[in-house]
PDB file of N, CA and C in Angstrom:
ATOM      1  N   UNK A   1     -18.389   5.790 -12.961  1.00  0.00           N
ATOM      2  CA  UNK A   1     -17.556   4.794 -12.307  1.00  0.00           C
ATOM      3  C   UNK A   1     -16.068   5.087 -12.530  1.00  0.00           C
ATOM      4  N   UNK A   2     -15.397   5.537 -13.789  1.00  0.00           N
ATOM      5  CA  UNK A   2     -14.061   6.179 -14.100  1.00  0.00           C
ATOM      6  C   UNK A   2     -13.397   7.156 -13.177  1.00  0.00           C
ATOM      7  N   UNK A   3     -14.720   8.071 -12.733  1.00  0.00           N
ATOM      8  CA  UNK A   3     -13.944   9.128 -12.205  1.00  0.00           C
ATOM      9  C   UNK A   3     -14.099   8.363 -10.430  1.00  0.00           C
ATOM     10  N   UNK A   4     -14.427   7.776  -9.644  1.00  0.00           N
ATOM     11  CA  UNK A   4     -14.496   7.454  -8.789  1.00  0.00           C
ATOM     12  C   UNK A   4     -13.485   6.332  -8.721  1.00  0.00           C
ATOM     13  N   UNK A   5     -12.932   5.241  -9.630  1.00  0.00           N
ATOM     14  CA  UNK A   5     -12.347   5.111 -10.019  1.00  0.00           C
ATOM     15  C   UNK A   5     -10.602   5.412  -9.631  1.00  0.00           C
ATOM     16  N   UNK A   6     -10.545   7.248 -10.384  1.00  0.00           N
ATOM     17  CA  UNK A   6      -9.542   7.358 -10.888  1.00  0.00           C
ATOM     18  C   UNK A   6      -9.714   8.248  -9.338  1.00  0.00           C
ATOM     19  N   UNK A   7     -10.303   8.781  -8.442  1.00  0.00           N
ATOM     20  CA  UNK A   7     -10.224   9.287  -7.131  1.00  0.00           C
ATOM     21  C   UNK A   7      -9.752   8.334  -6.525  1.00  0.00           C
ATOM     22  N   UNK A   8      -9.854   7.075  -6.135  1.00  0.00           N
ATOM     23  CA  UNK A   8      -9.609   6.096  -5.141  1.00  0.00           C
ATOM     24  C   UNK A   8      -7.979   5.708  -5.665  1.00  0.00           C
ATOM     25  N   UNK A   9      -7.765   5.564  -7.153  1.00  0.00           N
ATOM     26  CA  UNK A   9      -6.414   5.115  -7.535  1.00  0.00           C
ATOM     27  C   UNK A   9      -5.694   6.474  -6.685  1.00  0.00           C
ATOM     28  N   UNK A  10      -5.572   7.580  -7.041  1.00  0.00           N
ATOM     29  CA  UNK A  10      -4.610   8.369  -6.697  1.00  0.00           C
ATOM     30  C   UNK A  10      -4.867   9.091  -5.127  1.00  0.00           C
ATOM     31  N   UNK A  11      -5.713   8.827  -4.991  1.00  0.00           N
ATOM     32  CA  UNK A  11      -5.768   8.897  -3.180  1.00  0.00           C
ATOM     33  C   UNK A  11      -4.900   7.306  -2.581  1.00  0.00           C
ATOM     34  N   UNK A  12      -5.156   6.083  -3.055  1.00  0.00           N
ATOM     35  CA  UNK A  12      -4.607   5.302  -2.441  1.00  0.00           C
ATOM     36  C   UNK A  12      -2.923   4.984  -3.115  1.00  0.00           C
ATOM     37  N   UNK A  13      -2.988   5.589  -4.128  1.00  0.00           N
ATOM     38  CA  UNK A  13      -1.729   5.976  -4.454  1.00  0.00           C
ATOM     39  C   UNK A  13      -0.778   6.970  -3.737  1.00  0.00           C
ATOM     40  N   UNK A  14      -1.275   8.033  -3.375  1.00  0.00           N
ATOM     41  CA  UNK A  14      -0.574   8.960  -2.517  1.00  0.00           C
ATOM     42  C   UNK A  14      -0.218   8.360  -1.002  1.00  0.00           C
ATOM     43  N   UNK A  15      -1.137   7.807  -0.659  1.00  0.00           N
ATOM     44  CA  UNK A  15      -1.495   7.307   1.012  1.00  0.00           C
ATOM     45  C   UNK A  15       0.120   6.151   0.793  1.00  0.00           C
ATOM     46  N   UNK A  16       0.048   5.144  -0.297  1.00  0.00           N
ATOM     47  CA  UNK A  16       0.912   4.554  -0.090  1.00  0.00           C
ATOM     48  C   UNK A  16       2.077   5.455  -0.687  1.00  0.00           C
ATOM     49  N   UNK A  17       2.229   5.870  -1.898  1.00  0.00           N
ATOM     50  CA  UNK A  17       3.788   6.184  -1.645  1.00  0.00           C
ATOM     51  C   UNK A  17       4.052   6.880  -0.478  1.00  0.00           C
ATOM     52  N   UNK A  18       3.676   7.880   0.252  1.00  0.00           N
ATOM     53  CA  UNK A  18       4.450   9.013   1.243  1.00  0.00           C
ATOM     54  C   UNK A  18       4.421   7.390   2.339  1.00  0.00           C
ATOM     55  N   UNK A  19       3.509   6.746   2.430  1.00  0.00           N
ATOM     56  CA  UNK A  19       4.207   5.554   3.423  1.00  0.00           C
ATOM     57  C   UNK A  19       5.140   4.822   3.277  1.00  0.00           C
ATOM     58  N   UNK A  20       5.649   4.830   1.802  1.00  0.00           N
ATOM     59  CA  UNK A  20       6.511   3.775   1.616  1.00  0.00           C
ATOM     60  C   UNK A  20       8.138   4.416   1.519  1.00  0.00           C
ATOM     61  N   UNK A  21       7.747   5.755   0.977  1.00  0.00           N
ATOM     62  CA  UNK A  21       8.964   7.002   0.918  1.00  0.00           C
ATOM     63  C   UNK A  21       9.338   6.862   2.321  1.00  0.00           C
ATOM     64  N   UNK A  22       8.696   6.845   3.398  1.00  0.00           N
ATOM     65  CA  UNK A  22       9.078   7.118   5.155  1.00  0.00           C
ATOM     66  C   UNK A  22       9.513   5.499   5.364  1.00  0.00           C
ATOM     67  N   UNK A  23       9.321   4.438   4.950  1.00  0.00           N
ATOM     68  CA  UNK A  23       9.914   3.276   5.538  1.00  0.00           C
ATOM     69  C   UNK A  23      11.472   3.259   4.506  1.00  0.00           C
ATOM     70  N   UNK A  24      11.119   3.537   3.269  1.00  0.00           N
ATOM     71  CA  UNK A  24      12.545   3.626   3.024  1.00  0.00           C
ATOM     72  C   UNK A  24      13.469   4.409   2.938  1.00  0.00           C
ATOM     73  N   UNK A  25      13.252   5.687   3.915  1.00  0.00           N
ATOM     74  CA  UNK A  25      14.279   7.060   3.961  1.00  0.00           C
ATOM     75  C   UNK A  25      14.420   6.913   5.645  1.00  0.00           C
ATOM     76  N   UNK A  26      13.769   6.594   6.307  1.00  0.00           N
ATOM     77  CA  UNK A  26      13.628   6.506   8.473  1.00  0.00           C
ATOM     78  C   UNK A  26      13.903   5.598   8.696  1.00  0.00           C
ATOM     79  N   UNK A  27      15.097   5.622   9.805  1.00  0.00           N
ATOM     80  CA  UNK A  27      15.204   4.478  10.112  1.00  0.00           C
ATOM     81  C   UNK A  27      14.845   3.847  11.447  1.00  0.00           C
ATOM     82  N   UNK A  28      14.571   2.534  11.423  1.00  0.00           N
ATOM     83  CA  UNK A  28      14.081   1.654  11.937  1.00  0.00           C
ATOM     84  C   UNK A  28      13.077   2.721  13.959  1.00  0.00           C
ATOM     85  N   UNK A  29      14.814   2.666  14.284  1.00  0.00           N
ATOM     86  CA  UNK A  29      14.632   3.873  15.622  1.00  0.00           C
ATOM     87  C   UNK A  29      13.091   4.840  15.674  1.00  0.00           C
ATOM     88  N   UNK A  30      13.451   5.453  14.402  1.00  0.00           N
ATOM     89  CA  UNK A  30      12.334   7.063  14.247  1.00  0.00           C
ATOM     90  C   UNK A  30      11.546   6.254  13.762  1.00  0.00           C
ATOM     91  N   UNK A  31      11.072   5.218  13.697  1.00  0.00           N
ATOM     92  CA  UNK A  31       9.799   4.812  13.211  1.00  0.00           C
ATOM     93  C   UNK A  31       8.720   4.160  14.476  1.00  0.00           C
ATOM     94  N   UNK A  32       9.987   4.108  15.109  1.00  0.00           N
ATOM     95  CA  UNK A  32       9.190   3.377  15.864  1.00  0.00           C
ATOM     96  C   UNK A  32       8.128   3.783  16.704  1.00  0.00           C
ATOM     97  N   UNK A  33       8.102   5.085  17.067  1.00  0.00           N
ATOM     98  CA  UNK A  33       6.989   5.817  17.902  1.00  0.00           C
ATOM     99  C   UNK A  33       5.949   5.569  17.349  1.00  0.00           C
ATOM    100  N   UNK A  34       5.827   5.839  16.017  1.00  0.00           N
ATOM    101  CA  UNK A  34       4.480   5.880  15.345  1.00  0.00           C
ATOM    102  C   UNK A  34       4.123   4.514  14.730  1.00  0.00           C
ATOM    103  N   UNK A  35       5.423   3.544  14.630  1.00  0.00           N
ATOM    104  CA  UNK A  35       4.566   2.780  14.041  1.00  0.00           C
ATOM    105  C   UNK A  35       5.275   1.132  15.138  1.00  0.00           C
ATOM    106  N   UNK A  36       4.779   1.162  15.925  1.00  0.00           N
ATOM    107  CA  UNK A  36       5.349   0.430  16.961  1.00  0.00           C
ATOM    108  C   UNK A  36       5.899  -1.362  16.634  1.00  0.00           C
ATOM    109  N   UNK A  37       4.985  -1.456  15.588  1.00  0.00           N
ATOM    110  CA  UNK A  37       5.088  -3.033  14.938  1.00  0.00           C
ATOM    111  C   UNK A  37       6.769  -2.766  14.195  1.00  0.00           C
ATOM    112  N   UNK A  38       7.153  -2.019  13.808  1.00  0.00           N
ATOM    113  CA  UNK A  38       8.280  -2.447  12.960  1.00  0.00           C
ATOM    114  C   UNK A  38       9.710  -3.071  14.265  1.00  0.00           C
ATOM    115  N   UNK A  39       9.422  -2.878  15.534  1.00  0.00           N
ATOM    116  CA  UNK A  39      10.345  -4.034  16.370  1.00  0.00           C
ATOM    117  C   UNK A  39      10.011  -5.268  16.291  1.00  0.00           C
ATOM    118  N   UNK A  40       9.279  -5.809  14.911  1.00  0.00           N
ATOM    119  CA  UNK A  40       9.281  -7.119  15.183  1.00  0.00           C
ATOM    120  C   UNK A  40       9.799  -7.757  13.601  1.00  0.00           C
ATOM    121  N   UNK A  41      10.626  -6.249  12.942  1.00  0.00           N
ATOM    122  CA  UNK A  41      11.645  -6.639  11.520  1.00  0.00           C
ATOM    123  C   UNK A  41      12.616  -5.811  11.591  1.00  0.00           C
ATOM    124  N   UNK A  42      13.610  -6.617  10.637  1.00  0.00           N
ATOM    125  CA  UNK A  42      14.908  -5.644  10.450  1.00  0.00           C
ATOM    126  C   UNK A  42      14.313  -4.837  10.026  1.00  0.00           C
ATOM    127  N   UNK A  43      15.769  -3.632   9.731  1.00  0.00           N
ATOM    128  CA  UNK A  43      15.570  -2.278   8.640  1.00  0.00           C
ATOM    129  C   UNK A  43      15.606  -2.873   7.538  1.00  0.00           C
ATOM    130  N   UNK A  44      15.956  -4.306   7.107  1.00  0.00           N
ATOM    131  CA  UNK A  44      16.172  -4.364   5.892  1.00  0.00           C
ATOM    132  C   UNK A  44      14.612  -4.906   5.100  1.00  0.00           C
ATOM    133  N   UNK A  45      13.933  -5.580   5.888  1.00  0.00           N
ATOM    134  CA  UNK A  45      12.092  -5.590   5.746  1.00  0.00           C
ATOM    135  C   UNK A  45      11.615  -4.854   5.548  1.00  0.00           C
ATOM    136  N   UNK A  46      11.802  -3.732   6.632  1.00  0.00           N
ATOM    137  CA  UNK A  46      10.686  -2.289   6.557  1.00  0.00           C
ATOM    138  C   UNK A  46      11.084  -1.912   5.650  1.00  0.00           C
ATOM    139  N   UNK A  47      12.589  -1.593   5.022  1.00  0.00           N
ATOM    140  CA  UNK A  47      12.763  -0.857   3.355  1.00  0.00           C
ATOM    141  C   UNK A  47      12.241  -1.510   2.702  1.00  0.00           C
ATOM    142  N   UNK A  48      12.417  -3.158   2.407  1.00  0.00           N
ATOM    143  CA  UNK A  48      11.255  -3.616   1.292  1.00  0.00           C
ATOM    144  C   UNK A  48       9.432  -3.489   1.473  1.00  0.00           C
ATOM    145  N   UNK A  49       9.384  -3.320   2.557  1.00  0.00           N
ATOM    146  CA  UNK A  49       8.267  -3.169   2.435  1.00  0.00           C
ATOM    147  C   UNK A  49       7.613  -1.446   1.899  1.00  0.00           C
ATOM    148  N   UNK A  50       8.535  -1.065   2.155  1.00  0.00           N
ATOM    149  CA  UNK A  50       8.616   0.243   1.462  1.00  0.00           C
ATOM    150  C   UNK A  50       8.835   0.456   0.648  1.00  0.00           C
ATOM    151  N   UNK A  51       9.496  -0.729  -0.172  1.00  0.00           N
ATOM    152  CA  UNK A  51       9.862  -0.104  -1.785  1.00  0.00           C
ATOM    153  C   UNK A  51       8.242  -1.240  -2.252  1.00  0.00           C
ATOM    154  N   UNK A  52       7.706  -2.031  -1.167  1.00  0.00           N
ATOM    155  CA  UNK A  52       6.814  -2.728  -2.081  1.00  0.00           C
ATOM    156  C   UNK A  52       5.895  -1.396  -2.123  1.00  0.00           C
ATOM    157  N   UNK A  53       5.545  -0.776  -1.511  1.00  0.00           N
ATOM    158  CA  UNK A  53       4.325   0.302  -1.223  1.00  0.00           C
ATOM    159  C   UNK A  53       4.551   1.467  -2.335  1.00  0.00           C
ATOM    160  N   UNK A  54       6.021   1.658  -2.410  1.00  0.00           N
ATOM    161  CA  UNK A  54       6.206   2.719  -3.063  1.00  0.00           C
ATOM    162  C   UNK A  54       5.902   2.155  -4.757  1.00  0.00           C
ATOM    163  N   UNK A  55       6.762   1.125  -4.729  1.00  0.00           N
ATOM    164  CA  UNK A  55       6.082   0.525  -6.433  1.00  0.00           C
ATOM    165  C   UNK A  55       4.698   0.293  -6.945  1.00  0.00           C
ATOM    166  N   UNK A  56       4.216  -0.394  -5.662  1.00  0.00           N
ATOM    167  CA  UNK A  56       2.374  -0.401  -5.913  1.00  0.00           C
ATOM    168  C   UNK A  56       1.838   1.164  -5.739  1.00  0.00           C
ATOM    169  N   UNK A  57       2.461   2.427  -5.550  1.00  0.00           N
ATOM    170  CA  UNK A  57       1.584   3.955  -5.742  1.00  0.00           C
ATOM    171  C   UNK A  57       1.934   3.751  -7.119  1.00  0.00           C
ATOM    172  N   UNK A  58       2.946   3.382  -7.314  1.00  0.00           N
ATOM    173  CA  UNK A  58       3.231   4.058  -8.917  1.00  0.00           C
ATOM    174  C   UNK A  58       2.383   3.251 -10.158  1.00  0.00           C
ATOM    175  N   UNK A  59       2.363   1.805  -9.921  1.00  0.00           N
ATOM    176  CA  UNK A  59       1.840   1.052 -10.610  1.00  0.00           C
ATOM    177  C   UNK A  59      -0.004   1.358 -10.661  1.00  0.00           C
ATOM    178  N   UNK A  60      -0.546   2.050  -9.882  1.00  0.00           N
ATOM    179  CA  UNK A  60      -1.778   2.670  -9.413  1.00  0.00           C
ATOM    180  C   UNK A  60      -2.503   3.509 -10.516  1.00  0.00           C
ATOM    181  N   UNK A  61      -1.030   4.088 -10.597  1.00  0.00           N
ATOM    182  CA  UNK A  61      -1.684   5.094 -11.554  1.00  0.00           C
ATOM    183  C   UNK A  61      -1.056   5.039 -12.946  1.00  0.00           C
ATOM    184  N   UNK A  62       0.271   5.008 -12.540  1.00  0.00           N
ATOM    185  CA  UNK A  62       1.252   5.583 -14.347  1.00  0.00           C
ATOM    186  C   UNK A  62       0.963   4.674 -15.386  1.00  0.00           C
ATOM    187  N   UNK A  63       0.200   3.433 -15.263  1.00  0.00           N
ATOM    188  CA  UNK A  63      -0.009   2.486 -16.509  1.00  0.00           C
ATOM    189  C   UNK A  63      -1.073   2.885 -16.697  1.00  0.00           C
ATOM    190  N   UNK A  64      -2.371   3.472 -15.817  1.00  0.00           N
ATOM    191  CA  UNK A  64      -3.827   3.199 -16.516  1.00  0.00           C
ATOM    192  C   UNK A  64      -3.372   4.387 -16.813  1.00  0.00           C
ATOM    193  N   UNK A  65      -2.701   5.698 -16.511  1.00  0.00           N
ATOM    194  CA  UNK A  65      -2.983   7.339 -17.272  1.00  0.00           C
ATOM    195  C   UNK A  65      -1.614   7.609 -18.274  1.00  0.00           C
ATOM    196  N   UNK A  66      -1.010   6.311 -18.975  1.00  0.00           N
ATOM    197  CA  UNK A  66      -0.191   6.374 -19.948  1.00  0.00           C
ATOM    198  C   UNK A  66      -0.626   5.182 -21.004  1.00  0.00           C
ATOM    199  N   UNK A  67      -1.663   4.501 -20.303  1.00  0.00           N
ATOM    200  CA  UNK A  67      -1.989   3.571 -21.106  1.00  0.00           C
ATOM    201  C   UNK A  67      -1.223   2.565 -21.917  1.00  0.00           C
ATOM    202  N   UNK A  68       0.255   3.074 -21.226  1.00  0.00           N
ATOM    203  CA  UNK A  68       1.396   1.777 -21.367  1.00  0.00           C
ATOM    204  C   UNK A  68       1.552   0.301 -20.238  1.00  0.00           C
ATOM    205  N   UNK A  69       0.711  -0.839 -20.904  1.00  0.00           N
ATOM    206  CA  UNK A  69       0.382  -1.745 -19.851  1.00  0.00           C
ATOM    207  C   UNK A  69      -0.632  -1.690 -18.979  1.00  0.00           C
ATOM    208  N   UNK A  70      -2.085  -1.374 -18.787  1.00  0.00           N
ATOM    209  CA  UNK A  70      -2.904  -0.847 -18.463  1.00  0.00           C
ATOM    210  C   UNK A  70      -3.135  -2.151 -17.233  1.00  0.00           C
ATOM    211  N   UNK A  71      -2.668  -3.183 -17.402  1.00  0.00           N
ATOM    212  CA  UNK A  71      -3.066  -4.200 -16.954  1.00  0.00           C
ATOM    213  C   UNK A  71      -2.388  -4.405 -15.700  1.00  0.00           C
ATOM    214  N   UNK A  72      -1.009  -3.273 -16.031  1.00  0.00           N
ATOM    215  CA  UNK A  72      -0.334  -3.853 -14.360  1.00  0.00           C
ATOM    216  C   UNK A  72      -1.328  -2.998 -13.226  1.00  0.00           C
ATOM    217  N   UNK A  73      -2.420  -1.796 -13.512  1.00  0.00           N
ATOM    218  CA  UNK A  73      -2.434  -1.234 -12.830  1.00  0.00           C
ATOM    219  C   UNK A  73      -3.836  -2.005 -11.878  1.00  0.00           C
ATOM    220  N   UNK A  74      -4.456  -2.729 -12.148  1.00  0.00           N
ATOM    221  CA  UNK A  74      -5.154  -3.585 -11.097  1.00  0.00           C
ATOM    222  C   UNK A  74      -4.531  -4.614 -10.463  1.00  0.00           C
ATOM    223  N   UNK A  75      -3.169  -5.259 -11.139  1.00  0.00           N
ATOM    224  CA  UNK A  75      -2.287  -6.089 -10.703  1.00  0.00           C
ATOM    225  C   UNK A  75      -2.364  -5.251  -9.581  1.00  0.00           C
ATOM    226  N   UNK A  76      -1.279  -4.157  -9.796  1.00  0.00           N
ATOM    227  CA  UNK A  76      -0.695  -3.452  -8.218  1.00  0.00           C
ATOM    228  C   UNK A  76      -1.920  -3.208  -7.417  1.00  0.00           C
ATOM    229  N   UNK A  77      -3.271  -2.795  -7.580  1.00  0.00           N
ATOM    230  CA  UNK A  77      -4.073  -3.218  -6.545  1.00  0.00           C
ATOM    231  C   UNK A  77      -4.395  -4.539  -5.614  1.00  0.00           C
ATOM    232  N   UNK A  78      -4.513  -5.477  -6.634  1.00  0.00           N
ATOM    233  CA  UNK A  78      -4.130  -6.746  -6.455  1.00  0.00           C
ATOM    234  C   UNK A  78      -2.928  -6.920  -5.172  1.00  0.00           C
ATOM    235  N   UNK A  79      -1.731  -6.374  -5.505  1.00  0.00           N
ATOM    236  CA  UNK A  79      -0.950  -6.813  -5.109  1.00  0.00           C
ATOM    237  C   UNK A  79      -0.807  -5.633  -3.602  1.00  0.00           C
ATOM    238  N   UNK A  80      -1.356  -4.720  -3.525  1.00  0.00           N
ATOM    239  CA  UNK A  80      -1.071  -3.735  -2.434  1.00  0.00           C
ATOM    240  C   UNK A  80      -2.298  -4.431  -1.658  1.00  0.00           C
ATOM    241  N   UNK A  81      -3.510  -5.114  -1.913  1.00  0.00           N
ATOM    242  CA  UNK A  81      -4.706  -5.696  -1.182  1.00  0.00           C
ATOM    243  C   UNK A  81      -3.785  -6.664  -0.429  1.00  0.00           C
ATOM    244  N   UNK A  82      -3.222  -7.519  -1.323  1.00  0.00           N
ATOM    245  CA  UNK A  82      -2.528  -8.788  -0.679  1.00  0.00           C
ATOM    246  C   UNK A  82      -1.465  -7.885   1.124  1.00  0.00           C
ATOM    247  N   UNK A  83      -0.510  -6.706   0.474  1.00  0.00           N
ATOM    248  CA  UNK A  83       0.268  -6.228   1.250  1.00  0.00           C
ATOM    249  C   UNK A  83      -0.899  -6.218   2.654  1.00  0.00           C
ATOM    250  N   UNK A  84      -2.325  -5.474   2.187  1.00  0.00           N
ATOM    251  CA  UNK A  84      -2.531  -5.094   3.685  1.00  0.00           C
ATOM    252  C   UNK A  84      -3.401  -5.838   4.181  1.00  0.00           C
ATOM    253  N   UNK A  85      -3.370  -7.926   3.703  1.00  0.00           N
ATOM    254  CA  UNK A  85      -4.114  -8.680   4.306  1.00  0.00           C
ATOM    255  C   UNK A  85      -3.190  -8.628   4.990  1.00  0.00           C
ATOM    256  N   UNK A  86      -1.617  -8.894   4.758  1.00  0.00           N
ATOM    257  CA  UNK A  86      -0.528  -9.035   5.695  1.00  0.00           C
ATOM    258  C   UNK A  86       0.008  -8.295   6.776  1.00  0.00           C
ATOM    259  N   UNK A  87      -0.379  -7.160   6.661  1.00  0.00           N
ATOM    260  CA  UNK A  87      -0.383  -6.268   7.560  1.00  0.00           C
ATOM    261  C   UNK A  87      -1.397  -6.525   8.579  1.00  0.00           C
ATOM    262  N   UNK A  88      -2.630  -6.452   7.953  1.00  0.00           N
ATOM    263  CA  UNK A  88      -3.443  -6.866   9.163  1.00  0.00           C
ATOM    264  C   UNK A  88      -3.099  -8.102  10.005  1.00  0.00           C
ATOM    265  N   UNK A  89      -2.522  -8.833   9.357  1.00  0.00           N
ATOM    266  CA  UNK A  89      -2.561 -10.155  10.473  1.00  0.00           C
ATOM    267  C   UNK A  89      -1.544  -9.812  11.369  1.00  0.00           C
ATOM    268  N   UNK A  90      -0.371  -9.040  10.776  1.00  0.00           N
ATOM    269  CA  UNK A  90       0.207  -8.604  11.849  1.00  0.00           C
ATOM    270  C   UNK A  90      -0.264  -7.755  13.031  1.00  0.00           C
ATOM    271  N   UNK A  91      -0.958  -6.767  12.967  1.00  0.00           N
ATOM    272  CA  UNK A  91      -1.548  -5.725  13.877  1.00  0.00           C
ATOM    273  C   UNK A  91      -2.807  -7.122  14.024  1.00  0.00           C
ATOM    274  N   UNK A  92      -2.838  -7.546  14.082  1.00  0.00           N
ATOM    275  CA  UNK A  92      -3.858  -8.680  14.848  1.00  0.00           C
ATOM    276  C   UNK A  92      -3.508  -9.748  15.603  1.00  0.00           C
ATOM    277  N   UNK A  93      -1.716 -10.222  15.183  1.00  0.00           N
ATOM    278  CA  UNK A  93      -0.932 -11.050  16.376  1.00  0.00           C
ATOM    279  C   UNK A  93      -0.713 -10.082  17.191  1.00  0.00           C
ATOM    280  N   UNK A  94      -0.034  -8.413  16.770  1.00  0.00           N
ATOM    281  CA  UNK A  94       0.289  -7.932  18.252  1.00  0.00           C
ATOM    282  C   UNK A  94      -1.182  -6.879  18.940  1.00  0.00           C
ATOM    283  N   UNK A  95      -2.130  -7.758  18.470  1.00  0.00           N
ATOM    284  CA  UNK A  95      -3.331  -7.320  19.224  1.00  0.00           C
ATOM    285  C   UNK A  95      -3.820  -5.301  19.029  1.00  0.00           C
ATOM    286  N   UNK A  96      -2.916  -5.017  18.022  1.00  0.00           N
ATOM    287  CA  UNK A  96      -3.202  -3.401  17.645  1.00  0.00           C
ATOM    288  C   UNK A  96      -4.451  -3.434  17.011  1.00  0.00           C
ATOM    289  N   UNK A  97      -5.253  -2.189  16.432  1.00  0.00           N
ATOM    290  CA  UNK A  97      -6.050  -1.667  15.661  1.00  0.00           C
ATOM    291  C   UNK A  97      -5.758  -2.250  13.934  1.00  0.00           C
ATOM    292  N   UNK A  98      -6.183  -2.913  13.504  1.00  0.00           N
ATOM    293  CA  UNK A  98      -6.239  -2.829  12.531  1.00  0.00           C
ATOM    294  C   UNK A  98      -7.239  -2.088  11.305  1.00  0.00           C
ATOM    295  N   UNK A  99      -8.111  -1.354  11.340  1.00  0.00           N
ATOM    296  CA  UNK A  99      -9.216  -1.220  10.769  1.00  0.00           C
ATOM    297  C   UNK A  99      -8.860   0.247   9.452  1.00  0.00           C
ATOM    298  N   UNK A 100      -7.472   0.773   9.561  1.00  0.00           N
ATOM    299  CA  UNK A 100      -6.805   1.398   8.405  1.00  0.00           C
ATOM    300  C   UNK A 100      -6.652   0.113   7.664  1.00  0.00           C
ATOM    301  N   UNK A 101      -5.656  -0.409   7.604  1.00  0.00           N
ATOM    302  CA  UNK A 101      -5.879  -2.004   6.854  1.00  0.00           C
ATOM    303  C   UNK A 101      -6.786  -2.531   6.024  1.00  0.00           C
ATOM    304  N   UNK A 102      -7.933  -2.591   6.583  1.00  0.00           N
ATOM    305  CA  UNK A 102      -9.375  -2.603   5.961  1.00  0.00           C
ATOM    306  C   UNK A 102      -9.642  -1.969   5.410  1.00  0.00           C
ATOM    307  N   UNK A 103      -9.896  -0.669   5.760  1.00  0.00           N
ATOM    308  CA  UNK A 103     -10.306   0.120   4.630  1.00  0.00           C
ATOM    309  C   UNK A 103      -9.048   0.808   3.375  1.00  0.00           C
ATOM    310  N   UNK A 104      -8.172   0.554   3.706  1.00  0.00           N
ATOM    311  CA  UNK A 104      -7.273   0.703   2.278  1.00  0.00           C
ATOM    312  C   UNK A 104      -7.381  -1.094   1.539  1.00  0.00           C
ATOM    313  N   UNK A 105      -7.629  -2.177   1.959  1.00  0.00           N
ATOM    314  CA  UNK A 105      -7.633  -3.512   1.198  1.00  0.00           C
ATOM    315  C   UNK A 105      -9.100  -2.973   0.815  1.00  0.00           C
ATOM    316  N   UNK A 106     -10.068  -2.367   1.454  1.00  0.00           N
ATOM    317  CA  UNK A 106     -11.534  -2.217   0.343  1.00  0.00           C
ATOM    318  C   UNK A 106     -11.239  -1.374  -0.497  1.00  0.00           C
ATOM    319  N   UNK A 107     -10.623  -0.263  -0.667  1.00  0.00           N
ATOM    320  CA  UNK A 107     -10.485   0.645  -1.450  1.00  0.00           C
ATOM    321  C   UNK A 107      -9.280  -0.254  -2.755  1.00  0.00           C
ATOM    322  N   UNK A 108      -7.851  -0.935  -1.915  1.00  0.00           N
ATOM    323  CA  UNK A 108      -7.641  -1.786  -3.411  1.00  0.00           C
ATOM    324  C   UNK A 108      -8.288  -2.705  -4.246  1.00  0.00           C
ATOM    325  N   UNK A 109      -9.377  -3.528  -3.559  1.00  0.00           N
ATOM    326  CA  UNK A 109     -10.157  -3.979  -4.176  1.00  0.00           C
ATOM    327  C   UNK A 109     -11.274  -3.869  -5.256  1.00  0.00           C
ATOM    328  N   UNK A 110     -11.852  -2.537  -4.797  1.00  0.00           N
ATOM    329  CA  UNK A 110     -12.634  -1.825  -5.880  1.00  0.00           C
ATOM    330  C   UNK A 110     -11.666  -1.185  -6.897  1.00  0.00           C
ATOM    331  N   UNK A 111     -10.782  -0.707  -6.985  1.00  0.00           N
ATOM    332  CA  UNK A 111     -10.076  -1.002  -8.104  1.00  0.00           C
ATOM    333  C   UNK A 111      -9.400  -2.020  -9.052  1.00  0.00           C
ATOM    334  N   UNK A 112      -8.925  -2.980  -8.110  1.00  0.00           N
ATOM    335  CA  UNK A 112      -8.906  -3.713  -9.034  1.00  0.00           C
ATOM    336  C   UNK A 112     -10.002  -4.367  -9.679  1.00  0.00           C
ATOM    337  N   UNK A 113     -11.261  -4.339  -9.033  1.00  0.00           N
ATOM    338  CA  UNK A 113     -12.407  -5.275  -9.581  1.00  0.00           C
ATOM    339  C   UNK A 113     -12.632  -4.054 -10.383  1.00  0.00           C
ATOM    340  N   UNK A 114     -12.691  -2.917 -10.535  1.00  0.00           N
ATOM    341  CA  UNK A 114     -12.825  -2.129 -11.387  1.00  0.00           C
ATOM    342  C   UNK A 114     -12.267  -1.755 -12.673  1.00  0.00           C
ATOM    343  N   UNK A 115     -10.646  -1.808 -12.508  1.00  0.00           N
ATOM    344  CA  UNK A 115     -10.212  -2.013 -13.546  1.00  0.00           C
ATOM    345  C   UNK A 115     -10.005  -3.177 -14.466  1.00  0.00           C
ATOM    346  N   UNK A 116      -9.963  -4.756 -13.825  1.00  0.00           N
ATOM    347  CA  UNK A 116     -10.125  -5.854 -14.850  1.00  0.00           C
ATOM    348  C   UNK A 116     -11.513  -5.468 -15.570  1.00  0.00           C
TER     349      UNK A 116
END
């Protein structure tokens, strides 16, 4: 269960930081092709929502494999699940695909139920 575990932390760790690195380095314009929902926030949203993504990769992993605070690291699952109930509801008012959404909130979930 550890090592499956510690596959899902740093796969969904990677998935979110390089997403959260691109909302807070691109701006608003160049995002928009690919990610068509961000015309419905400032640039100054999409960077937080990018620094939220980028803090929950880090919190993923660097507490359970330093074993300094071990506890934030199901928090930040916790807390990146919460990010992509919110996401989904968005890609569900503007009638998009949501079903990435889903399967990264199942994948934070089994970690965090894994690591408490």
């Amino acid at each position: 269960m550890d090592v499956l575990l510690w596959v899902l932390q740093i796969l969904l760790g990677l998935l979110f930081a390089a997403a959260g690195v691109v909302k807070l380095t691109a701006d608003k314009e160049r995002l928009q092709p690919r990610m068509p929902y961000v015309e419905d926030f400032s640039q100054g949203q999409i960077r937080a929502i990018g620094a939220v993504e980028a803090l929950g990769a880090l919190g993923l992993v660097l507490p359970w494999a330093t074993g300094i605070a071990p506890v934030l690291t199901p928090l930040a699952a916790a807390g990146l699940g919460v990010t992509m109930v919110a996401a989904a509801a968005v890609h569900l008012r503007r009638k998009e695909n949501f079903t990435v959404n889903l399967v990264l909130l199942a994948m934070a979930v089994i970690i965090a139920a894994g690591r408490f």
